[in-house]
C-alpha atoms as a PDB file:
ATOM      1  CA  UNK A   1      73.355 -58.007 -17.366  1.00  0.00           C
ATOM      2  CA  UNK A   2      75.487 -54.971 -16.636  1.00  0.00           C
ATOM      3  CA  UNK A   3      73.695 -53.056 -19.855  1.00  0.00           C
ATOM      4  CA  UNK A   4      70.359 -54.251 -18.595  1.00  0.00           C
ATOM      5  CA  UNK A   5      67.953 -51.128 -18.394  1.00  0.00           C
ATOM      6  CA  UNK A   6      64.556 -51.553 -16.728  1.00  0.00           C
ATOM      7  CA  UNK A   7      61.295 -50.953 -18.472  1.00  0.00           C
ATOM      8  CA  UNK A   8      59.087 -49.872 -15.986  1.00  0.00           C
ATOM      9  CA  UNK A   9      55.704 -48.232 -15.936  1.00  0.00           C
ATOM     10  CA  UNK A  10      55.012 -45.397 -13.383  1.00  0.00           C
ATOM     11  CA  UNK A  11      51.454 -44.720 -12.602  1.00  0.00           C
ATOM     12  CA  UNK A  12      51.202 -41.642 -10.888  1.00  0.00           C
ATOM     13  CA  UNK A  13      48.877 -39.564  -8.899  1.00  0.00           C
ATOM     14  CA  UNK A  14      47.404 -36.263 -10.894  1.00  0.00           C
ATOM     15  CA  UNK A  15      47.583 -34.169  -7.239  1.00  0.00           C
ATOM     16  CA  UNK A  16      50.909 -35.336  -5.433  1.00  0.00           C
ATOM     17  CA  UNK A  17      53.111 -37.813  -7.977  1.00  0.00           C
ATOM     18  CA  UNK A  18      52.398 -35.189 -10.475  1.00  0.00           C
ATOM     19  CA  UNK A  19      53.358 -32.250  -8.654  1.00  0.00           C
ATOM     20  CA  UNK A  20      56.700 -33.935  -6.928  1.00  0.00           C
ATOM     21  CA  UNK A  21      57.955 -33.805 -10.434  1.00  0.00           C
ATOM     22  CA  UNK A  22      56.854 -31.197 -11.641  1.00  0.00           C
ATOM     23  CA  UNK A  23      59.400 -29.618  -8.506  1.00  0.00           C
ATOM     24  CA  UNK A  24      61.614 -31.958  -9.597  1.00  0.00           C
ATOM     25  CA  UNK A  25      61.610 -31.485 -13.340  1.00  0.00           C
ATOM     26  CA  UNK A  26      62.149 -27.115 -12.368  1.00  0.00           C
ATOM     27  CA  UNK A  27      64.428 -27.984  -9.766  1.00  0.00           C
ATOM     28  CA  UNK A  28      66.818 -29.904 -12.313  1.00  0.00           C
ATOM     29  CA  UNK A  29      66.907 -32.849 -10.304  1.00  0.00           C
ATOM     30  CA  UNK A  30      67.810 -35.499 -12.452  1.00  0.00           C
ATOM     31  CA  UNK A  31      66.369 -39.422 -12.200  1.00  0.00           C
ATOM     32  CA  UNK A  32      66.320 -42.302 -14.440  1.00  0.00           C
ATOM     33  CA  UNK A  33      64.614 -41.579 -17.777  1.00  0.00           C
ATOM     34  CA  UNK A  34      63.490 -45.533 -18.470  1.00  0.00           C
ATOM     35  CA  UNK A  35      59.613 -44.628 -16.739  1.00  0.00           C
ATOM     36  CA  UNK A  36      56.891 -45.076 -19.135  1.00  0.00           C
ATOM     37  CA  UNK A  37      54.718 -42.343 -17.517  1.00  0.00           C
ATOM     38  CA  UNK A  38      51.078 -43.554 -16.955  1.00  0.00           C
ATOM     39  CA  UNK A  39      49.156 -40.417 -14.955  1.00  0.00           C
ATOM     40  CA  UNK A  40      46.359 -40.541 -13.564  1.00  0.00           C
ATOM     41  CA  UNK A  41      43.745 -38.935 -11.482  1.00  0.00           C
ATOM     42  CA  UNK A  42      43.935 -40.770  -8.426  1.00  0.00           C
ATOM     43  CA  UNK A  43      45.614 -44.567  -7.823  1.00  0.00           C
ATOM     44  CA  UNK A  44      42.629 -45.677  -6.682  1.00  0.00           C
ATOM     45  CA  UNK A  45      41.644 -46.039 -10.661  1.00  0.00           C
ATOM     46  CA  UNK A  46      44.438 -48.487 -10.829  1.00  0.00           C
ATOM     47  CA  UNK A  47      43.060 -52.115 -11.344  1.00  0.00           C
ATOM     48  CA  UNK A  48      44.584 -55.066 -10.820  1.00  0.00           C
ATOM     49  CA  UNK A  49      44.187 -55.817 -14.429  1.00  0.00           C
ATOM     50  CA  UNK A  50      45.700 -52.690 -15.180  1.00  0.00           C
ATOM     51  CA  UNK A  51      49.371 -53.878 -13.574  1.00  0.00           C
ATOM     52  CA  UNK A  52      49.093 -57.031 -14.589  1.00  0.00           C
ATOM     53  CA  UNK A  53      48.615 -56.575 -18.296  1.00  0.00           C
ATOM     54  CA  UNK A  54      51.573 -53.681 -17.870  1.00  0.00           C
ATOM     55  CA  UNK A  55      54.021 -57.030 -16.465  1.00  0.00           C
ATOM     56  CA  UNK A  56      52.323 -58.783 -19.503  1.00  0.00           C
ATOM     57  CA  UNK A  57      53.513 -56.671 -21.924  1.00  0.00           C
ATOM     58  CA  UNK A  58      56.970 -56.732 -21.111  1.00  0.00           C
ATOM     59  CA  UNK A  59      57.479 -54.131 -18.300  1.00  0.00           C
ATOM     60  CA  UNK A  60      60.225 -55.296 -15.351  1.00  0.00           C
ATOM     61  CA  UNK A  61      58.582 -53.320 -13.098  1.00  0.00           C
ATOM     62  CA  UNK A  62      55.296 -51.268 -12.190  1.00  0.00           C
ATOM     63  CA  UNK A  63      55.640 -48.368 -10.179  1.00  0.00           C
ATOM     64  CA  UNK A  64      52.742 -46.693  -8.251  1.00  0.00           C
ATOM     65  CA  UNK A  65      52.939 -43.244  -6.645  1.00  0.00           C
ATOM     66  CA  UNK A  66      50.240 -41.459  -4.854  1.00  0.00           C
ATOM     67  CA  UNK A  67      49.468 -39.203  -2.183  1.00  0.00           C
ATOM     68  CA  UNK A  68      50.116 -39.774   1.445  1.00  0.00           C
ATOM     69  CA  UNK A  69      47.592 -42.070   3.175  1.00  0.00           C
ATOM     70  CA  UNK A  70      45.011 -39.709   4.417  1.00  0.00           C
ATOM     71  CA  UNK A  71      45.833 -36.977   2.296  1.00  0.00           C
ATOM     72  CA  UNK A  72      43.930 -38.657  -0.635  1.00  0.00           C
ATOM     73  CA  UNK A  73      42.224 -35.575  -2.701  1.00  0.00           C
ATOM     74  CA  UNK A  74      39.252 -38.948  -3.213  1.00  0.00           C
ATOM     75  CA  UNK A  75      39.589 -39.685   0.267  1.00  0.00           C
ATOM     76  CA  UNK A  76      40.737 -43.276   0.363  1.00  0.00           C
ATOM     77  CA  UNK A  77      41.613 -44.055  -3.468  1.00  0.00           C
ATOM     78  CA  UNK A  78      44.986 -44.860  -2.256  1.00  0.00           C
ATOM     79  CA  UNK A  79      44.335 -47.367   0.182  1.00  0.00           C
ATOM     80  CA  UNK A  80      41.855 -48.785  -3.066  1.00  0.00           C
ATOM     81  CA  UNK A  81      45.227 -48.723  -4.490  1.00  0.00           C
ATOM     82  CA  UNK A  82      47.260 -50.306  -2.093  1.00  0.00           C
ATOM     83  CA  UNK A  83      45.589 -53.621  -1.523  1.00  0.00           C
ATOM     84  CA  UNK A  84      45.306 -53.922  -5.052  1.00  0.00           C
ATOM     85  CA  UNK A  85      49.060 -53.439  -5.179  1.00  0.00           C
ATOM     86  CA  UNK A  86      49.660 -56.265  -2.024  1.00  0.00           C
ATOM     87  CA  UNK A  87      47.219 -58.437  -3.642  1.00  0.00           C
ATOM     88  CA  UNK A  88      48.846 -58.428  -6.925  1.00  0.00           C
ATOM     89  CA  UNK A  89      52.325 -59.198  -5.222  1.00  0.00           C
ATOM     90  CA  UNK A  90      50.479 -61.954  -3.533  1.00  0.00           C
ATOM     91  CA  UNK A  91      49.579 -63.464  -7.281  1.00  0.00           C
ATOM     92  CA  UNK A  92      53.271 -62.741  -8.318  1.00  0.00           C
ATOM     93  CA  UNK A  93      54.308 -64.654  -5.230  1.00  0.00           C
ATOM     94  CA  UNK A  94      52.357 -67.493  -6.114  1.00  0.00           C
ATOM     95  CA  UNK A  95      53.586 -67.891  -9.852  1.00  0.00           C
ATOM     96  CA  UNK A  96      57.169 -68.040  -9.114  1.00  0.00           C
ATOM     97  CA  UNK A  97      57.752 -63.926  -9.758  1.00  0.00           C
ATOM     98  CA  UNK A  98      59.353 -61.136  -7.215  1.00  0.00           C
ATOM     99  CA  UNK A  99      56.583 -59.297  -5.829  1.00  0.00           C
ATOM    100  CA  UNK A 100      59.125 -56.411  -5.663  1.00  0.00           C
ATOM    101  CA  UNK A 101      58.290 -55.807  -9.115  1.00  0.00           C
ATOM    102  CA  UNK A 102      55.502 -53.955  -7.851  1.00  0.00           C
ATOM    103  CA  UNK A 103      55.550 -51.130  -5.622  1.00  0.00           C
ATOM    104  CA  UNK A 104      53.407 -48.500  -4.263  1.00  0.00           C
ATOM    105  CA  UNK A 105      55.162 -45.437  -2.575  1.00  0.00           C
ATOM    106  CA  UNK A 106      53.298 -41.955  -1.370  1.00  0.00           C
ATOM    107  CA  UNK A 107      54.562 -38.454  -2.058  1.00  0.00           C
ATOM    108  CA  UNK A 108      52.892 -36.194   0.541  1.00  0.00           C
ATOM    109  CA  UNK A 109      52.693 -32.890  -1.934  1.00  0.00           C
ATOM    110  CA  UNK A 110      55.282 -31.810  -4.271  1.00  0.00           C
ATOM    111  CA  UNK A 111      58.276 -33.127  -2.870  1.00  0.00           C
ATOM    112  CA  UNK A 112      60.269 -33.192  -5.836  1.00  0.00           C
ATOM    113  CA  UNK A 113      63.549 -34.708  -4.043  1.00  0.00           C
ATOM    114  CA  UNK A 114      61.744 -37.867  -2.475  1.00  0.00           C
ATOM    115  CA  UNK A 115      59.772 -37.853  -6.022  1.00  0.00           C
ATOM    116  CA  UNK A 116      63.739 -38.845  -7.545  1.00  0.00           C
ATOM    117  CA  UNK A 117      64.783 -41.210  -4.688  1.00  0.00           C
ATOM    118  CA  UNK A 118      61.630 -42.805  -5.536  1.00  0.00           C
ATOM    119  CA  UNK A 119      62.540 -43.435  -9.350  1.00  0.00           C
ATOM    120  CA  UNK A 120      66.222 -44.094  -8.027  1.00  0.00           C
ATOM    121  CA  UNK A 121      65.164 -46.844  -5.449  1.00  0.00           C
ATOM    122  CA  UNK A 122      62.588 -48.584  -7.707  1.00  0.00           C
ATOM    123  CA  UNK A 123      65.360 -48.845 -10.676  1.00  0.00           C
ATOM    124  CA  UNK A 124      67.873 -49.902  -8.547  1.00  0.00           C
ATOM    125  CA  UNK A 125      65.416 -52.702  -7.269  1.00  0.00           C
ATOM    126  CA  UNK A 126      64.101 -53.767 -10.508  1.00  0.00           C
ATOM    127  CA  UNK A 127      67.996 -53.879 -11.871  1.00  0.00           C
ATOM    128  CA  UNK A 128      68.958 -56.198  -9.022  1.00  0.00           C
ATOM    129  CA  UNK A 129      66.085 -58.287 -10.112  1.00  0.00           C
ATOM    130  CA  UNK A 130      67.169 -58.047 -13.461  1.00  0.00           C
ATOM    131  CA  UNK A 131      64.603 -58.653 -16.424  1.00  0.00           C
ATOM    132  CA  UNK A 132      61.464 -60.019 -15.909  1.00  0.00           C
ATOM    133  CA  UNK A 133      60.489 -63.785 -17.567  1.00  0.00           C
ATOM    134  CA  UNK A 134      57.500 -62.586 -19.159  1.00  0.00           C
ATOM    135  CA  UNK A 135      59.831 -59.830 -21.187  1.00  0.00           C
ATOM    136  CA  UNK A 136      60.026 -61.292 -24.714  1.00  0.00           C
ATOM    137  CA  UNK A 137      63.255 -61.511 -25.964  1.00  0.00           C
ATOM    138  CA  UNK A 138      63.976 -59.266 -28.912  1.00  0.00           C
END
């Protein structure tokens, strides 16, 4: 499992996951390039079906990113997005899966460095996990 490289979708914010790296992507920071980018105009669009099928289709991990809680440019589409988030670990929990496969973080603006510790931490989690059951073998 040492070559193991996560597939993971990020679903990210249009007004602060989007801007974080942007600043990062200028600022040369460097993260893990194995994020199948999913943007999007606010997380509180994100269904539960929407993470689900993502894990369905062979992705180790879902990552959501969004802005702070209270900073929400559609006042409260992150909090939408959160309990979705908790109640789809709760399903994962249930079947047998890691709910740490799915996580929701916020970026409060264009912080570009916590943007990459962000993508850093969620690999790192979904690598110590290793690859997900419902990944079909090539």
């Amino acid at each position: 499992m040492g070559d193991f490289e996560p597939r993971i979708v990020g679903i990210f914010c249009h007004y602060c996951a989007l801007a974080a790296q942007d600043v990062a992507g200028k600022g040369r920071m460097t993260f893990p390039a194995n994020i199948r980018e999913v943007r999007v105009l606010c997380t509180g669009k994100v269904d539960v079906l929407h993470i689900l099928k993502a894990l369905e289709d062979g992705a180790d991990g879902v990552l959501i990113i969004g802005c702070k809680v209270g900073d929400c440019y559609f006042r409260e589409g992150n909090i939408k997005a959160l309990k979705r988030v908790e109640y789809v670990q709760g399903l994962l929990k249930e079947i047998g899966l890691e709910p740490e496969r799915v996580q929701m973080y916020e970026v409060p603006g264009p912080m570009g460095k916590r943007f990459t510790e962000i993508v850093r931490e969620m690999t790192d989690k979904i690598k110590a996990l290793g690859p997900s059951p419902l990944r079909k073998q090539a």
